[in-house]
C-alpha atoms as a PDB file:
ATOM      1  CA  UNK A   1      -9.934   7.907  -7.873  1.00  0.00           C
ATOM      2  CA  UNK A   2     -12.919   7.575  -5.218  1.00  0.00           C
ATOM      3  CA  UNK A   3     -14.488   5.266  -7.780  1.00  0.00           C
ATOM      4  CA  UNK A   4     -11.845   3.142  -8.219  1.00  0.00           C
ATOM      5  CA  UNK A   5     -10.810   3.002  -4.745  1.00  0.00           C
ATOM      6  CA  UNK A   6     -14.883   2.020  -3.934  1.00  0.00           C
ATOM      7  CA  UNK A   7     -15.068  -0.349  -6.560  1.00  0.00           C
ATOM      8  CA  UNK A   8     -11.506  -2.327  -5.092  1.00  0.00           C
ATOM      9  CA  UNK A   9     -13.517  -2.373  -1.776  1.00  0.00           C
ATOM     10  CA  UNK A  10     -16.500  -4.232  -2.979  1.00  0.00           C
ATOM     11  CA  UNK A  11     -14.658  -6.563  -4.586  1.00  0.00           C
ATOM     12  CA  UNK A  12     -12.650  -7.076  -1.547  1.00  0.00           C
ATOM     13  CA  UNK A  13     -15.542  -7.627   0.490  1.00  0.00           C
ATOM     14  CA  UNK A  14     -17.386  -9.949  -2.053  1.00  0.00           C
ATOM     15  CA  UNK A  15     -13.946 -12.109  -2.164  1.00  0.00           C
ATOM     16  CA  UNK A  16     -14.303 -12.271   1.852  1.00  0.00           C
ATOM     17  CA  UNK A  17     -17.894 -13.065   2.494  1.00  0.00           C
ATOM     18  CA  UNK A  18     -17.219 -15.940   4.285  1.00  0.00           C
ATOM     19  CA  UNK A  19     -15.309 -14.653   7.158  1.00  0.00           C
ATOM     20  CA  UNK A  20     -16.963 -14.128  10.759  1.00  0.00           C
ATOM     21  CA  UNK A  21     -15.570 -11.545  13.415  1.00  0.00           C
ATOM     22  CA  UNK A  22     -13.848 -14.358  15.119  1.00  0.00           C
ATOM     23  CA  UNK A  23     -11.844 -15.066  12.044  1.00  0.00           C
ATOM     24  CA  UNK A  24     -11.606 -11.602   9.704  1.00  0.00           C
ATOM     25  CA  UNK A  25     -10.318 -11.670   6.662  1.00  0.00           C
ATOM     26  CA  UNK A  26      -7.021  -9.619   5.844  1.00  0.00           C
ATOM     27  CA  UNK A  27      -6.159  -8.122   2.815  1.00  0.00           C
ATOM     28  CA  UNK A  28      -2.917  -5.906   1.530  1.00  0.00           C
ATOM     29  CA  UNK A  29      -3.904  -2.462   0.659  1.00  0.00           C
ATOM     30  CA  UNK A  30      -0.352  -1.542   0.331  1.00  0.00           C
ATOM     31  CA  UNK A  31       2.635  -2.208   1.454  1.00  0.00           C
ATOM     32  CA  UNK A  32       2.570  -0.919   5.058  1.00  0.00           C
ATOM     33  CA  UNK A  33      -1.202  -1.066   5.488  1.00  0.00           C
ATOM     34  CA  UNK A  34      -3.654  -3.793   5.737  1.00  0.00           C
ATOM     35  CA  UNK A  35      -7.616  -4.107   6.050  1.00  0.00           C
ATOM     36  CA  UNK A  36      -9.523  -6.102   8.359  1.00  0.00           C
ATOM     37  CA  UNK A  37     -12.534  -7.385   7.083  1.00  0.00           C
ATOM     38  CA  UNK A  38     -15.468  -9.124   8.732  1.00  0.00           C
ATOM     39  CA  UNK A  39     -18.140 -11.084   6.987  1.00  0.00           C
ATOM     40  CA  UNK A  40     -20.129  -8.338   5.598  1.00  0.00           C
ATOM     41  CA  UNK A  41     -17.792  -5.034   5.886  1.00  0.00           C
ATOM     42  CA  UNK A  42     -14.807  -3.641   6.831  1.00  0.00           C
ATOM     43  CA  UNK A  43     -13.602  -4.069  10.518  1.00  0.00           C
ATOM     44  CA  UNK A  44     -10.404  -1.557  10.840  1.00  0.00           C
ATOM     45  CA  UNK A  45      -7.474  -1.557   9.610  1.00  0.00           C
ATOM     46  CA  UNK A  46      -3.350  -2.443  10.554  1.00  0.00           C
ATOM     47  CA  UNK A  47      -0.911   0.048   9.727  1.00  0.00           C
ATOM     48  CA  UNK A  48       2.634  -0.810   9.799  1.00  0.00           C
ATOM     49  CA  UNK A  49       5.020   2.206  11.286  1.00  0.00           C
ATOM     50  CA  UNK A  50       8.856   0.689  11.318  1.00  0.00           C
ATOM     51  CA  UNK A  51       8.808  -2.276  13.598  1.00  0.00           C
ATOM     52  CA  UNK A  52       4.955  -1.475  15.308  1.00  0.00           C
ATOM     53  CA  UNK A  53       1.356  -2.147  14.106  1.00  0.00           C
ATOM     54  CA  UNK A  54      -0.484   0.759  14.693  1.00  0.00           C
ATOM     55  CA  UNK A  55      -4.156  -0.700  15.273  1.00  0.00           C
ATOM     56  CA  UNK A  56      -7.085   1.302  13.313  1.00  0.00           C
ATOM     57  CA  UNK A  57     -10.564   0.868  13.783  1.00  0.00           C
ATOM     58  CA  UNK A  58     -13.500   2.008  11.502  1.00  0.00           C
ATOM     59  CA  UNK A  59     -15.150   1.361   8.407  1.00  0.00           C
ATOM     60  CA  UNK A  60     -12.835   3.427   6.079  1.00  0.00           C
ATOM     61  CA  UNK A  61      -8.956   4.886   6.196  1.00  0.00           C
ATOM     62  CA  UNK A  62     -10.188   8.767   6.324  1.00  0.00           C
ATOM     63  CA  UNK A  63     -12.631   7.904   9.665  1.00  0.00           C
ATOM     64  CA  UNK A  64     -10.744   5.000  11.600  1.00  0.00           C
ATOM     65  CA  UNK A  65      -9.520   5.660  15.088  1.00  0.00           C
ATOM     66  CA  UNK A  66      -6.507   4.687  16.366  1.00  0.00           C
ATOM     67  CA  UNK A  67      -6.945   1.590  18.964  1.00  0.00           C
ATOM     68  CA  UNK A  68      -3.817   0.405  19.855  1.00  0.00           C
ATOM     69  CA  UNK A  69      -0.114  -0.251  19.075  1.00  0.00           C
ATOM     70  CA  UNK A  70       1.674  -3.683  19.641  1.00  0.00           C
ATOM     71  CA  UNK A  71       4.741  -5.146  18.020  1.00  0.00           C
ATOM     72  CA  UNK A  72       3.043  -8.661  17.656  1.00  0.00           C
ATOM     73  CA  UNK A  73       0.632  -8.577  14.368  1.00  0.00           C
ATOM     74  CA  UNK A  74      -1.574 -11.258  16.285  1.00  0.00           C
ATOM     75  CA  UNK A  75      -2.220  -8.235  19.005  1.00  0.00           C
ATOM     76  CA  UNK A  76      -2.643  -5.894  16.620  1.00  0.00           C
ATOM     77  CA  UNK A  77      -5.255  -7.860  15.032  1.00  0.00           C
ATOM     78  CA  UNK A  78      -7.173  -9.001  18.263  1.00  0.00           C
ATOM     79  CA  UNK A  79      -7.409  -4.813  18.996  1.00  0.00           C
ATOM     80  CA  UNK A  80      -9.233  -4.228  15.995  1.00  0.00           C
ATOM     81  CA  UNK A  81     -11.784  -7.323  16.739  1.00  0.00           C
ATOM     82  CA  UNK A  82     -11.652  -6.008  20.496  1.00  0.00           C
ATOM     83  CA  UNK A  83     -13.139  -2.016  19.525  1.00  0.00           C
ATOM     84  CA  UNK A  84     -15.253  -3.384  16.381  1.00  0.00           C
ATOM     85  CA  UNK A  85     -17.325  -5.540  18.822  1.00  0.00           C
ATOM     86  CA  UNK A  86     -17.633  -3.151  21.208  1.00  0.00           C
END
């Protein structure tokens, strides 16, 4: 399963090269949970819990810390650029 799940993240990645850290990239994982992806790897990610985005941010699910919460998925979004740059 690790190989499948690694091999859906390259080719996640290689579809999203051409999105900068001002702009990431977003992609569906699964329903209720998103990846943010910058131009060359993976940002955080935005986990939906009932009516809050739960902010993540690292460069896979098992090691991203939580950043943030906000209702608005623009918010959520601008947390995970926020703590990936820093």
């Amino acid at each position: 399963m690790t190989d499948i799940l690694q091999t859906g993240e390259r080719r996640r990645r290689a579809q999203h090269q051409d999105a900068s850290p001002a702009e990431p990239s977003i992609a569906i994982m699964r329903d209720d949970l998103y990846v943010v992806l910058g131009a060359r790897e993976t940002m955080g990610f935005i986990e939906r819990v009932g009516g809050v985005f739960v902010a993540l941010c690292g460069p896979d699910l098992a090691r991203a810390v939580e950043v943030g919460q906000s209702r608005s998925w623009d918010r959520s979004v601008g947390m995970v650029r926020t703590a990936y740059a820093g």
